[in-house]
PDB file of N, CA and C in Angstrom:
ATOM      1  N   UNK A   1      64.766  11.776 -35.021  1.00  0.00           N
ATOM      2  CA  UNK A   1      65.056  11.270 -36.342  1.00  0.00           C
ATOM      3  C   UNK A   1      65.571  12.419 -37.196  1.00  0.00           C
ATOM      4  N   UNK A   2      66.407  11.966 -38.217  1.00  0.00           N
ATOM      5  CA  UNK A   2      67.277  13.307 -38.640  1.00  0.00           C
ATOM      6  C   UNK A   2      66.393  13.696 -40.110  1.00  0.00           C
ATOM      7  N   UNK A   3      65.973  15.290 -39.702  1.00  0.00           N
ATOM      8  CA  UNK A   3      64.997  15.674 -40.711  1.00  0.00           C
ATOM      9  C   UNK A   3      65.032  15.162 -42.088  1.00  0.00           C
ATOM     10  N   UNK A   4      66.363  15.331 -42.348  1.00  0.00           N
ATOM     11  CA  UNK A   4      66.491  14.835 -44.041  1.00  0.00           C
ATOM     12  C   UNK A   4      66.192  13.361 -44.648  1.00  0.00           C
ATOM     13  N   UNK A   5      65.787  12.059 -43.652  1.00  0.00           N
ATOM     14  CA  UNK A   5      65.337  11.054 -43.781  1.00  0.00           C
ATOM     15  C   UNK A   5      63.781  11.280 -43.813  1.00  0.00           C
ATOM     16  N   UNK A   6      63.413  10.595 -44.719  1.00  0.00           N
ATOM     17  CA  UNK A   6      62.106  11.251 -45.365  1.00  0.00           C
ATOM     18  C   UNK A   6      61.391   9.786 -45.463  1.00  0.00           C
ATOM     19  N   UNK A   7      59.863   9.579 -44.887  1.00  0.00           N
ATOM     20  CA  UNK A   7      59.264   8.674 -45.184  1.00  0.00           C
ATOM     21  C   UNK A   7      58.392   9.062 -46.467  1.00  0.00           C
ATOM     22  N   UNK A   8      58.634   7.676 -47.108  1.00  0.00           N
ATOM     23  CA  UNK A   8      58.031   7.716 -48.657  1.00  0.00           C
ATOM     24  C   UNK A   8      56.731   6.988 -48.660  1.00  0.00           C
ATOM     25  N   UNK A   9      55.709   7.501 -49.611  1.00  0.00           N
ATOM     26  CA  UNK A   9      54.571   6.786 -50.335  1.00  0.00           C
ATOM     27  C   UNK A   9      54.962   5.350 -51.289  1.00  0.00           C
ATOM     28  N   UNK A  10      54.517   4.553 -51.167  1.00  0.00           N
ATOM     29  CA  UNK A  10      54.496   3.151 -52.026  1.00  0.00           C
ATOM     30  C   UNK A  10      54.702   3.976 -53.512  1.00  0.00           C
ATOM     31  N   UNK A  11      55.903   3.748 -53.516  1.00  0.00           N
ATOM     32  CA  UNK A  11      56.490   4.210 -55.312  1.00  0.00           C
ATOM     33  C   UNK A  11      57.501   2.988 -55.685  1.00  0.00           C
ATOM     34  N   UNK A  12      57.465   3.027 -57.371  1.00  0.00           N
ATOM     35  CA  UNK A  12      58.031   2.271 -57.888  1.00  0.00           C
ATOM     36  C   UNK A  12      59.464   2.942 -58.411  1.00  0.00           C
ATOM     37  N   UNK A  13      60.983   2.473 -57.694  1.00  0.00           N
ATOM     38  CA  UNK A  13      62.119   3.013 -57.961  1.00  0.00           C
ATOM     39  C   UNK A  13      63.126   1.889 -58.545  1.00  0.00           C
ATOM     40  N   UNK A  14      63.476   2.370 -59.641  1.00  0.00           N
ATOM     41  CA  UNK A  14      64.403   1.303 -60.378  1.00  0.00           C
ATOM     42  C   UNK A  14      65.802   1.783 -59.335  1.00  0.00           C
ATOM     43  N   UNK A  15      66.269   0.792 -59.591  1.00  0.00           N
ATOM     44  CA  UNK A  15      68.144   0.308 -59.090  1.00  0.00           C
ATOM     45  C   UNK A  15      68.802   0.346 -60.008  1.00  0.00           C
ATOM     46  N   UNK A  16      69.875   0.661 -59.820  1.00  0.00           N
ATOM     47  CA  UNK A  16      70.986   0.240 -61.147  1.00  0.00           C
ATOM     48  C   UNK A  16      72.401  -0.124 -60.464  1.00  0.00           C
ATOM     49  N   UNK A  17      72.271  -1.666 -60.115  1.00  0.00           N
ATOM     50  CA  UNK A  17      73.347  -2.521 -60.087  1.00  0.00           C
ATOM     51  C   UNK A  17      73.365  -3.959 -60.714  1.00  0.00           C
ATOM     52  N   UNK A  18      73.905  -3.076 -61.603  1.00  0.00           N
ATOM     53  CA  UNK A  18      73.909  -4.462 -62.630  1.00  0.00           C
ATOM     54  C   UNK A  18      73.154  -4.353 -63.790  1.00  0.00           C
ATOM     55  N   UNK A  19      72.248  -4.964 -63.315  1.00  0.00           N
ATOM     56  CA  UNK A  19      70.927  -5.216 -64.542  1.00  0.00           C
ATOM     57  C   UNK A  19      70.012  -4.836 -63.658  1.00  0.00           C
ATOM     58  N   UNK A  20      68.707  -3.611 -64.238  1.00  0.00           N
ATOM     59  CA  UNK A  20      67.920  -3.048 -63.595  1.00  0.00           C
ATOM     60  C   UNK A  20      66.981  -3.671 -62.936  1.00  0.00           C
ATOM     61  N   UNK A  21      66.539  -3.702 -61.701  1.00  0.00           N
ATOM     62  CA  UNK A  21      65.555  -4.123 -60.967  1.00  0.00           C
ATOM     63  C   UNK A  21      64.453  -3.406 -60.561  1.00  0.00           C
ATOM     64  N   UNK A  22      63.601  -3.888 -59.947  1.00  0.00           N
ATOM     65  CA  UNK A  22      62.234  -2.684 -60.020  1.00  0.00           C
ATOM     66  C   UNK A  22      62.274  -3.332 -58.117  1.00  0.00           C
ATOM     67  N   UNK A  23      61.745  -2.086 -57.364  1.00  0.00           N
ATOM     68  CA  UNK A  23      61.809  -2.155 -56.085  1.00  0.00           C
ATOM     69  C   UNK A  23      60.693  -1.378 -55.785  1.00  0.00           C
ATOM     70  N   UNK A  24      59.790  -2.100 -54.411  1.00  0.00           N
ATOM     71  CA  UNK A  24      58.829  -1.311 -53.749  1.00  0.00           C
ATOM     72  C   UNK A  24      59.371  -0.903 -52.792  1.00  0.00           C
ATOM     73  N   UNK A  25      59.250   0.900 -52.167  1.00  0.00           N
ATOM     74  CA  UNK A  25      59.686   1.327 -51.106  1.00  0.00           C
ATOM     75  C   UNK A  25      58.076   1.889 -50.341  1.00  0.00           C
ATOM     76  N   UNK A  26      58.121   1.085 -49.507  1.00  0.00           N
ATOM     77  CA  UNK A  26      56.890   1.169 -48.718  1.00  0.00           C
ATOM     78  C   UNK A  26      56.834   2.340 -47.490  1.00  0.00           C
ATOM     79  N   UNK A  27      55.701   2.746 -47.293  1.00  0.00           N
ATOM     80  CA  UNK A  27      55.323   3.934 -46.225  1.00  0.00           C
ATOM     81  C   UNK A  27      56.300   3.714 -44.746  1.00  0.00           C
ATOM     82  N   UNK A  28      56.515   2.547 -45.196  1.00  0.00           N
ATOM     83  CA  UNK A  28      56.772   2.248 -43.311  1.00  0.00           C
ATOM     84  C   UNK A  28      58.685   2.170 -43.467  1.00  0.00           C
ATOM     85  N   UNK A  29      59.286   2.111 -45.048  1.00  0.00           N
ATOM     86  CA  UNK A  29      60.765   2.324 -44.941  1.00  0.00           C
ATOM     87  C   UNK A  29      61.091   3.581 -44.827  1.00  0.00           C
ATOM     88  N   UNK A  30      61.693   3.882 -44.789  1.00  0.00           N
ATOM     89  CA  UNK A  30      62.765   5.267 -44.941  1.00  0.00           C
ATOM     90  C   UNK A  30      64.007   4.830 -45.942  1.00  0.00           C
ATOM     91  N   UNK A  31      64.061   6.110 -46.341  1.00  0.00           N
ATOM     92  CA  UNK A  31      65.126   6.379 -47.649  1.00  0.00           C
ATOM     93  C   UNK A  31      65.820   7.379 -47.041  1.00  0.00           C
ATOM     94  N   UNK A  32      66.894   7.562 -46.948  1.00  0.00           N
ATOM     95  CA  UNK A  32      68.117   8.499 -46.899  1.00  0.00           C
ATOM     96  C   UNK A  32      68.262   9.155 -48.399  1.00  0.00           C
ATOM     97  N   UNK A  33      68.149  10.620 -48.859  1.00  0.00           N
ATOM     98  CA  UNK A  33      68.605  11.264 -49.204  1.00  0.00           C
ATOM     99  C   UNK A  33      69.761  11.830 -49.171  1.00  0.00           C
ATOM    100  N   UNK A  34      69.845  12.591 -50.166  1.00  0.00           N
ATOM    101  CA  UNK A  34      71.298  13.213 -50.295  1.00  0.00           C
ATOM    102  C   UNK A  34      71.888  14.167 -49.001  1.00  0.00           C
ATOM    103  N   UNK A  35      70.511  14.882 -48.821  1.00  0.00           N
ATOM    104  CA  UNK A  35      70.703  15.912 -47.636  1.00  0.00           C
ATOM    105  C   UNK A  35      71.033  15.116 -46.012  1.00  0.00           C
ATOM    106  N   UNK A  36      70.550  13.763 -46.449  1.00  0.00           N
ATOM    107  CA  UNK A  36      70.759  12.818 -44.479  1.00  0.00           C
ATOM    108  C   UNK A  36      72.099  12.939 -44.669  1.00  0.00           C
ATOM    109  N   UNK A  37      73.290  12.661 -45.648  1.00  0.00           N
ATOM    110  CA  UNK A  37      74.581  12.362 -45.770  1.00  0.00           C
ATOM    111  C   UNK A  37      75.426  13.447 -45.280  1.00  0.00           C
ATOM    112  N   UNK A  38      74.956  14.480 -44.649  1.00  0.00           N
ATOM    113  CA  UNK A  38      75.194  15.983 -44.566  1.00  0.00           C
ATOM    114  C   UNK A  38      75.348  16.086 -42.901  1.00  0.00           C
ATOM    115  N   UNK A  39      76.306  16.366 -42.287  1.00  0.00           N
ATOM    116  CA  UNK A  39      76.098  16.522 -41.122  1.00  0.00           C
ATOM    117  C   UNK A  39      77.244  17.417 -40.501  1.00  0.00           C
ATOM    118  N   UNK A  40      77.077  17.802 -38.990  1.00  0.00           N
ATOM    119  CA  UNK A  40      78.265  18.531 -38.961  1.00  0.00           C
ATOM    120  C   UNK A  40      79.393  17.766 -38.534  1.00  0.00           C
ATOM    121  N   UNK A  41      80.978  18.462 -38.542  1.00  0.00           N
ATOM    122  CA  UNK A  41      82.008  17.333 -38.324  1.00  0.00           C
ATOM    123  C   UNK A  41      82.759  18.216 -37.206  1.00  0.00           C
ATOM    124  N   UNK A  42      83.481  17.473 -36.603  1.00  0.00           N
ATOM    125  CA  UNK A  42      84.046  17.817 -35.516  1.00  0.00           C
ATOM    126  C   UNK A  42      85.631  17.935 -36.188  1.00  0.00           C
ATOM    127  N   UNK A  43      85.862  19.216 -36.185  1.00  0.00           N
ATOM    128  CA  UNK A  43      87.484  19.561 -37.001  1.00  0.00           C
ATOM    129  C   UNK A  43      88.576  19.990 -35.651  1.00  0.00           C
ATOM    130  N   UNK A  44      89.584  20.312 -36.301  1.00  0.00           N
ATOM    131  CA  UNK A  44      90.542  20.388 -34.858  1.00  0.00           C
ATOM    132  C   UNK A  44      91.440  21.463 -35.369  1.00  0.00           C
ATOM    133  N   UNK A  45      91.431  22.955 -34.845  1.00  0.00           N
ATOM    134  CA  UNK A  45      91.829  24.177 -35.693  1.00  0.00           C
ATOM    135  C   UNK A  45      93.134  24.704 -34.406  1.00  0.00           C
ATOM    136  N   UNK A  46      94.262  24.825 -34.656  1.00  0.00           N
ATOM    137  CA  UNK A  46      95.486  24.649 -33.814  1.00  0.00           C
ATOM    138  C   UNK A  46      94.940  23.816 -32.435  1.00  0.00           C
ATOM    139  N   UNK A  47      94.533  22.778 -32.354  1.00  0.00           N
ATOM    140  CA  UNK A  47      94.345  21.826 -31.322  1.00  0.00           C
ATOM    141  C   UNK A  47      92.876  21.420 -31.061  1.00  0.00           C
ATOM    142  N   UNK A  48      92.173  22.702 -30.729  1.00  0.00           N
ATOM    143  CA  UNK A  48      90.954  22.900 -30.511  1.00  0.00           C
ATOM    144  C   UNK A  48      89.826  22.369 -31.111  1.00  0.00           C
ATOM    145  N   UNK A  49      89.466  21.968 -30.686  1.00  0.00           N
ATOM    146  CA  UNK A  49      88.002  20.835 -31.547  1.00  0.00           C
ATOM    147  C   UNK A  49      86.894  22.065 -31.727  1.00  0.00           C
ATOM    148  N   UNK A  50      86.663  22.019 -32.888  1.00  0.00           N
ATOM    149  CA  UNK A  50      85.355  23.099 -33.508  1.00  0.00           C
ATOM    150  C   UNK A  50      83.996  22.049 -34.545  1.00  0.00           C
ATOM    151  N   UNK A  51      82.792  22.452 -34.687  1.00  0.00           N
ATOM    152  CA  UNK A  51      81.852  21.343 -35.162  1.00  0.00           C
ATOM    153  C   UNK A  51      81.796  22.568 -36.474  1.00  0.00           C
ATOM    154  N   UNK A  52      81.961  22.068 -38.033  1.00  0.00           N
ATOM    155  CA  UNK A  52      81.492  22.450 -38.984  1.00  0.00           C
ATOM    156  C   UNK A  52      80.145  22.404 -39.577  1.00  0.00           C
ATOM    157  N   UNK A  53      79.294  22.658 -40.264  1.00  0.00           N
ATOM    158  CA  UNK A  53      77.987  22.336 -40.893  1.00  0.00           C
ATOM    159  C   UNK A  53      78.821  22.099 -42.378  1.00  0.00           C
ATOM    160  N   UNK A  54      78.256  20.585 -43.020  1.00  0.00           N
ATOM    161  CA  UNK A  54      78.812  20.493 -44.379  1.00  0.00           C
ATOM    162  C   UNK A  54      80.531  20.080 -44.025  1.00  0.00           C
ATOM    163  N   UNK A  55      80.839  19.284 -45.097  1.00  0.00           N
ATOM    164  CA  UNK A  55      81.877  18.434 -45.179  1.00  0.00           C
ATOM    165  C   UNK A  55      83.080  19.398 -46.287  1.00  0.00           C
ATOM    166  N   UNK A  56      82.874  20.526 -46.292  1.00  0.00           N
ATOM    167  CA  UNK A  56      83.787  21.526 -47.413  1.00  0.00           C
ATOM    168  C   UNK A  56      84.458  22.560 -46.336  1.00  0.00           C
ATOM    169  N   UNK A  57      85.480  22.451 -46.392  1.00  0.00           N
ATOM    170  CA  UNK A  57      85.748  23.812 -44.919  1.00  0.00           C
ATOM    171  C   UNK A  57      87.155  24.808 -46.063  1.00  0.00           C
ATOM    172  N   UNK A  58      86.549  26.276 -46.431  1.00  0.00           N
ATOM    173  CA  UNK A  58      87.155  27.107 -46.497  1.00  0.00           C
ATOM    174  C   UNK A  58      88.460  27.869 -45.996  1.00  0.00           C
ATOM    175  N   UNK A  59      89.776  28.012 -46.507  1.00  0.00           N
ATOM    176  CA  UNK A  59      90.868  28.580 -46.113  1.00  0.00           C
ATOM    177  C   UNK A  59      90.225  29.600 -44.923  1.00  0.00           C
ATOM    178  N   UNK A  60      89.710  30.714 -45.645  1.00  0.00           N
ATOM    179  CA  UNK A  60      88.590  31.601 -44.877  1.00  0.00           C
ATOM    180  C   UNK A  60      88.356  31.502 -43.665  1.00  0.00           C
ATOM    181  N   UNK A  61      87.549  30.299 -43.991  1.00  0.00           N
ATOM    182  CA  UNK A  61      86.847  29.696 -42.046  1.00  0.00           C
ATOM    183  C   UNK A  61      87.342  29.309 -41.510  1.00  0.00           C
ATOM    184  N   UNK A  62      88.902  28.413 -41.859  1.00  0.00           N
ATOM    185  CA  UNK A  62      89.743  28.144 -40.600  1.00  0.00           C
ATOM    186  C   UNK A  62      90.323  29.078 -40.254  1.00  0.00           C
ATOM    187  N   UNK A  63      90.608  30.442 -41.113  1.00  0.00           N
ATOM    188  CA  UNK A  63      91.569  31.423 -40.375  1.00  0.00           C
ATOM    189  C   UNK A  63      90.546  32.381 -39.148  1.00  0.00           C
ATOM    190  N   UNK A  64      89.128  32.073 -39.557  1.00  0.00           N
ATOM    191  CA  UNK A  64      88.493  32.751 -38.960  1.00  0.00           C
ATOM    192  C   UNK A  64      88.212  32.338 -37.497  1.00  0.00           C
ATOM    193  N   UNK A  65      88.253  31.064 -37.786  1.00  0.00           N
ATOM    194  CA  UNK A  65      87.931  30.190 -36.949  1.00  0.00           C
ATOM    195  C   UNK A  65      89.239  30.627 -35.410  1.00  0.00           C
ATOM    196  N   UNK A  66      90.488  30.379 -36.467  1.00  0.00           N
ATOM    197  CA  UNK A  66      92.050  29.770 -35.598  1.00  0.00           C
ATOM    198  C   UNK A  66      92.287  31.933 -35.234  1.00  0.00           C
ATOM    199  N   UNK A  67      91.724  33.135 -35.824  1.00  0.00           N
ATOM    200  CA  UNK A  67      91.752  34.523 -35.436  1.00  0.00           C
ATOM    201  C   UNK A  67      90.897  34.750 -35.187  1.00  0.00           C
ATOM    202  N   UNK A  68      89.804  34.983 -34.552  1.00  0.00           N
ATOM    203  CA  UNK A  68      88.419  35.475 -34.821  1.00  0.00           C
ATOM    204  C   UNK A  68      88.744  36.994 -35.039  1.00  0.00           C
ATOM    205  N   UNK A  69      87.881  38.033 -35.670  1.00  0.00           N
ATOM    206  CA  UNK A  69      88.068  39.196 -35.561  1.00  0.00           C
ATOM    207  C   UNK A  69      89.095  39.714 -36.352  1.00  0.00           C
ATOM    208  N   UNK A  70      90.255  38.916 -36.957  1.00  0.00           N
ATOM    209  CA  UNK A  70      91.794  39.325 -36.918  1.00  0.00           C
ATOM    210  C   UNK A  70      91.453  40.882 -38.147  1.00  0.00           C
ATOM    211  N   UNK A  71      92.573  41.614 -37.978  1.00  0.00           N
ATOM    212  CA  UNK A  71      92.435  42.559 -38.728  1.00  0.00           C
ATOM    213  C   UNK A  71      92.611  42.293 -40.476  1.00  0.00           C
ATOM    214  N   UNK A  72      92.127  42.905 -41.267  1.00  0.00           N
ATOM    215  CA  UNK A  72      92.559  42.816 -42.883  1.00  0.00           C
ATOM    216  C   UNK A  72      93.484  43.492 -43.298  1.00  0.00           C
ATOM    217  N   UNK A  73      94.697  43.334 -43.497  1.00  0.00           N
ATOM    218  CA  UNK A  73      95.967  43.612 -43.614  1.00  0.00           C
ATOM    219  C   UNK A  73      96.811  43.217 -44.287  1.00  0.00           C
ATOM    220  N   UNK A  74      96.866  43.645 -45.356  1.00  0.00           N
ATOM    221  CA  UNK A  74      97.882  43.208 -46.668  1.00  0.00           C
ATOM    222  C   UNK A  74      99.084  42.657 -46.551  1.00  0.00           C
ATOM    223  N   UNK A  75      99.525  43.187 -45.606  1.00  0.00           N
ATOM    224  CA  UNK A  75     101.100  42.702 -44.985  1.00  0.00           C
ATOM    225  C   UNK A  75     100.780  41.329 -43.954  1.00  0.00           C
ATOM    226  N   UNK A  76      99.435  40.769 -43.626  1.00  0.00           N
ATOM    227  CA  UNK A  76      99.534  39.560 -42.607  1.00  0.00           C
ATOM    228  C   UNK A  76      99.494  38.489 -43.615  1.00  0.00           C
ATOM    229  N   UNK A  77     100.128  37.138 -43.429  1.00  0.00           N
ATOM    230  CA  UNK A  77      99.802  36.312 -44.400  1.00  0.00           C
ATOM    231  C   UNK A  77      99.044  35.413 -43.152  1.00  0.00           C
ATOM    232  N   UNK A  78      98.430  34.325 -43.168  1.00  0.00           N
ATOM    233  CA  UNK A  78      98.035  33.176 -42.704  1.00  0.00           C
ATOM    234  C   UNK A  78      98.521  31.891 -43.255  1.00  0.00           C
ATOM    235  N   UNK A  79      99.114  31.218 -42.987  1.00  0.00           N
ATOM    236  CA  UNK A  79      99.621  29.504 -43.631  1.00  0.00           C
ATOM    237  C   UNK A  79      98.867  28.251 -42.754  1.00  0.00           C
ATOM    238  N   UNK A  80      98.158  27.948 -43.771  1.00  0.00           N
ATOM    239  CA  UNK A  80      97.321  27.126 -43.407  1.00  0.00           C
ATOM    240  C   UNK A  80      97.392  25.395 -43.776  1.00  0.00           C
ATOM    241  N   UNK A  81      97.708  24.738 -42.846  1.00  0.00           N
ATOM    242  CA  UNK A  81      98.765  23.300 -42.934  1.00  0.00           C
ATOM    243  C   UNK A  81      97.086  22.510 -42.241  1.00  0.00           C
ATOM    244  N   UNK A  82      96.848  21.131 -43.265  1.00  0.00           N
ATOM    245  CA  UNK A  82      96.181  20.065 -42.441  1.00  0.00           C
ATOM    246  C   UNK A  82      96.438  18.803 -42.654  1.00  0.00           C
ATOM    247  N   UNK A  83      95.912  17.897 -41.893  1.00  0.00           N
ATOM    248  CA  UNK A  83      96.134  16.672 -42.073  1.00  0.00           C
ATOM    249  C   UNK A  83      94.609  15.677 -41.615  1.00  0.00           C
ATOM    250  N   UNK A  84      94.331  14.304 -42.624  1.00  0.00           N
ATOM    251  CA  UNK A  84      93.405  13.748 -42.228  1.00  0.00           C
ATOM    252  C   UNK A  84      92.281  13.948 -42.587  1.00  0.00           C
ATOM    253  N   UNK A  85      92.429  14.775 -44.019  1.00  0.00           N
ATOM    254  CA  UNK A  85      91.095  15.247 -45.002  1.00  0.00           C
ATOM    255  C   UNK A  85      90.637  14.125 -45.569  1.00  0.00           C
ATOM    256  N   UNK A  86      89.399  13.806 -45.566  1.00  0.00           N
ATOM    257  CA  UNK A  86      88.615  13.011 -46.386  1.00  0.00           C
ATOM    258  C   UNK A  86      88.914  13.303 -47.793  1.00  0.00           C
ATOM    259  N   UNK A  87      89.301  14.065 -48.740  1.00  0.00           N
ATOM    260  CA  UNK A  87      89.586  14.265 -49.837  1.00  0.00           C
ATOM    261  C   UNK A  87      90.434  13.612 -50.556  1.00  0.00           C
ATOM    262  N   UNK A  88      90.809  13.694 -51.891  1.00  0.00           N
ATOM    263  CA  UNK A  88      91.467  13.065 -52.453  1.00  0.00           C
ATOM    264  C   UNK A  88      93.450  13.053 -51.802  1.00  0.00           C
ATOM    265  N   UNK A  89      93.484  14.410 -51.561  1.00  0.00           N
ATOM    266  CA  UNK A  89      95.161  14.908 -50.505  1.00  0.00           C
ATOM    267  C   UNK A  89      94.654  15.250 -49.472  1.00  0.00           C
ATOM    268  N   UNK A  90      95.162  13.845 -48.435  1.00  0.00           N
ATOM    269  CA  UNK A  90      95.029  13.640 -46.905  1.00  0.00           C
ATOM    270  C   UNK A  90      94.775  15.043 -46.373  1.00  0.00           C
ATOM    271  N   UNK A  91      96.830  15.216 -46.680  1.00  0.00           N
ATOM    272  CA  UNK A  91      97.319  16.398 -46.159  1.00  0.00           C
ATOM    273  C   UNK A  91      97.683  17.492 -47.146  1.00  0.00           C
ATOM    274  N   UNK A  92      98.050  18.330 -46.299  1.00  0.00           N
ATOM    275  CA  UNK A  92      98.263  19.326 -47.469  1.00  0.00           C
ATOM    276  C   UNK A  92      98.202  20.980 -46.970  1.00  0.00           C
ATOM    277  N   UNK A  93      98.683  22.039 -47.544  1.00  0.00           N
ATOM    278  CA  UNK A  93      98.786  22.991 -47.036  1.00  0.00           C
ATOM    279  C   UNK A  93      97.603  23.797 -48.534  1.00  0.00           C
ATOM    280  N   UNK A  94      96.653  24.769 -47.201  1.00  0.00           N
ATOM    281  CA  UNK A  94      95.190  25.278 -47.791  1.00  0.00           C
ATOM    282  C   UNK A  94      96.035  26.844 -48.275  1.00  0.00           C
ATOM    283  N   UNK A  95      95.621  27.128 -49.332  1.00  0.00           N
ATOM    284  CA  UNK A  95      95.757  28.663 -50.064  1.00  0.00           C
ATOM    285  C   UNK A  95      94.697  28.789 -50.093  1.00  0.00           C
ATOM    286  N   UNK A  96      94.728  30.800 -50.160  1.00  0.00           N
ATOM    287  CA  UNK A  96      93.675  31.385 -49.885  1.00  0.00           C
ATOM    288  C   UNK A  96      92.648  31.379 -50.946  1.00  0.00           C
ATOM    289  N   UNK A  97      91.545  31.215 -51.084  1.00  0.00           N
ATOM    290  CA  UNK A  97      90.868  30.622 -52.242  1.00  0.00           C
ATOM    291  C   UNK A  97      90.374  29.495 -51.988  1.00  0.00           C
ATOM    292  N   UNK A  98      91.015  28.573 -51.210  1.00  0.00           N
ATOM    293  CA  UNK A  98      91.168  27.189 -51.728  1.00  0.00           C
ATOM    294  C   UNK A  98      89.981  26.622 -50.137  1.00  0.00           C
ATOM    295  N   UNK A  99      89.472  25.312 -50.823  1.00  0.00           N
ATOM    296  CA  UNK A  99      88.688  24.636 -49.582  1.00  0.00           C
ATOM    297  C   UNK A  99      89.066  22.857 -49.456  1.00  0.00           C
ATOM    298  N   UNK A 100      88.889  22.506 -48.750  1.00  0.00           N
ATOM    299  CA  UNK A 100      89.463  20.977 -48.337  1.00  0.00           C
ATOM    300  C   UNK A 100      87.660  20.741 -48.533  1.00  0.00           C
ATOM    301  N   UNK A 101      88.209  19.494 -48.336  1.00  0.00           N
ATOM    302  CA  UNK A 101      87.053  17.842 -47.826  1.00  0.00           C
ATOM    303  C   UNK A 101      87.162  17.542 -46.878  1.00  0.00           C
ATOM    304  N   UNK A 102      86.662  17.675 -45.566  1.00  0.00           N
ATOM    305  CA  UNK A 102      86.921  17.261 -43.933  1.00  0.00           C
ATOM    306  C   UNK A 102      85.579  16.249 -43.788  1.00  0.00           C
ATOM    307  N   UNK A 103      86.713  15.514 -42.601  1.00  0.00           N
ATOM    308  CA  UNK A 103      85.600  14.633 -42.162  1.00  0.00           C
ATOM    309  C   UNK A 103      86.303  14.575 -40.065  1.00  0.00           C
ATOM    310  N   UNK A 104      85.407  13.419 -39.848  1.00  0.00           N
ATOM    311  CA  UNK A 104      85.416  13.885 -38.161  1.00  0.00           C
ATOM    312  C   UNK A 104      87.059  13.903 -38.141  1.00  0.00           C
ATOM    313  N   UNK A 105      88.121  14.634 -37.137  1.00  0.00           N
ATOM    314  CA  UNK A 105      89.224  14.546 -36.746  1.00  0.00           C
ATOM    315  C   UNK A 105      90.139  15.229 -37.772  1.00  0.00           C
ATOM    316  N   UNK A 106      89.740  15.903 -38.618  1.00  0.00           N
ATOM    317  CA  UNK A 106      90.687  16.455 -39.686  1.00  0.00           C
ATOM    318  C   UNK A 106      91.488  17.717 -38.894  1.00  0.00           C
ATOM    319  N   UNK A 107      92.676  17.944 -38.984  1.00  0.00           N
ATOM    320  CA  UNK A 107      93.681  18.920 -37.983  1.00  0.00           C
ATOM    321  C   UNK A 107      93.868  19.787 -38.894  1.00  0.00           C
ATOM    322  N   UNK A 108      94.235  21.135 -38.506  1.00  0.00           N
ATOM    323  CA  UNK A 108      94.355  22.476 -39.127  1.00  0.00           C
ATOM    324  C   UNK A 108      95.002  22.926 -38.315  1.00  0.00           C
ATOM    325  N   UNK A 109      96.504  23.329 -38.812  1.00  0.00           N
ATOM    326  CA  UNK A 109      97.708  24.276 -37.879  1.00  0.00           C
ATOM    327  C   UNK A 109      98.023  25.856 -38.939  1.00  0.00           C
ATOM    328  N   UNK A 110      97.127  26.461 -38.066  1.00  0.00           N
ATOM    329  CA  UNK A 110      97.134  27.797 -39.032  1.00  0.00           C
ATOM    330  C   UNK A 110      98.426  28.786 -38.346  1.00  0.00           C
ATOM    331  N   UNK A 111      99.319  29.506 -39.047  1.00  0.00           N
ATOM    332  CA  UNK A 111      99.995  30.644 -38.123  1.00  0.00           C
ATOM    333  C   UNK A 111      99.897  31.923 -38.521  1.00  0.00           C
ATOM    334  N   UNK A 112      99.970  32.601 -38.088  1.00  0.00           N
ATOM    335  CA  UNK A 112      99.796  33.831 -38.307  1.00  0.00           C
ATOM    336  C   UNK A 112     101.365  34.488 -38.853  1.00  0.00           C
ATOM    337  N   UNK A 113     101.606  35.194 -40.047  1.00  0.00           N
ATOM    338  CA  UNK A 113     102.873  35.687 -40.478  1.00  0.00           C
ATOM    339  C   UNK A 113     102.885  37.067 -41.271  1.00  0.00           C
ATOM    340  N   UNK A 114     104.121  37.797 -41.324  1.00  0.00           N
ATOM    341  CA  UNK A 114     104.269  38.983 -41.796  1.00  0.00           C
ATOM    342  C   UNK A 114     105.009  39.001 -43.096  1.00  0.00           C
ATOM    343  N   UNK A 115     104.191  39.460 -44.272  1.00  0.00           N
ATOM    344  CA  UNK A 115     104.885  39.381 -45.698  1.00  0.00           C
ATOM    345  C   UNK A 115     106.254  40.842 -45.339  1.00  0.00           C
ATOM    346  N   UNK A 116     107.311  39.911 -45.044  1.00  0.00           N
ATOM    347  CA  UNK A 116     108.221  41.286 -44.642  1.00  0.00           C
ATOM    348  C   UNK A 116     109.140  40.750 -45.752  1.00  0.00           C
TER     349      UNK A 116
END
């Protein structure tokens, strides 16, 4: 069972759809929290299927991901192209700084280039 599903004590939790209702959540339901919604995703970094923790994936971590090791070098650029983001822009090309919304199958075509 996935840790972040949490069995609750007999408490009284209002709803809000609509017009408020009053609800018993008993010992024997489970409630999903914010943290159950959290899982890792299976991303695809120049082809290769990689599993993320968290649904936010960093310019950063795909270059790290698509170079491991690569050197820090003022003159290398990285261009970082995806498609199939859960986010508001599917697709879209990631700057450095910048982080997407991924969900399972999201593609990342990173290349490696020289500010010449």
């Amino acid at each position: 069972m996935n840790q972040a599903i949490r069995r609750l004590p007999a408490i009284r939790r209002r709803l809000r759809r609509g017009a408020d209702k009053e609800h018993n959540v008993t010992s024997t339901e489970t409630v999903e929290t914010p943290d159950a919604r959290r899982h890792d995703y299976e991303i695809f970094v120049n082809t290769r299927p990689h599993r993320v923790d968290g649904d936010i994936v960093s310019y950063t971590h795909v270059v790290d991901i698509a170079f491991p090791g690569h050197p820090v070098n003022p003159n290398i650029y990285f261009e970082v192209t995806y498609k199939g983001a859960a986010g508001p822009k599917h697709d879209g090309t990631l700057l450095e700084g910048e982080a997407v919304q991924v969900k399972d199958g999201t593609r990342f075509h990173v290349t490696q280039t020289d500010r010449s």
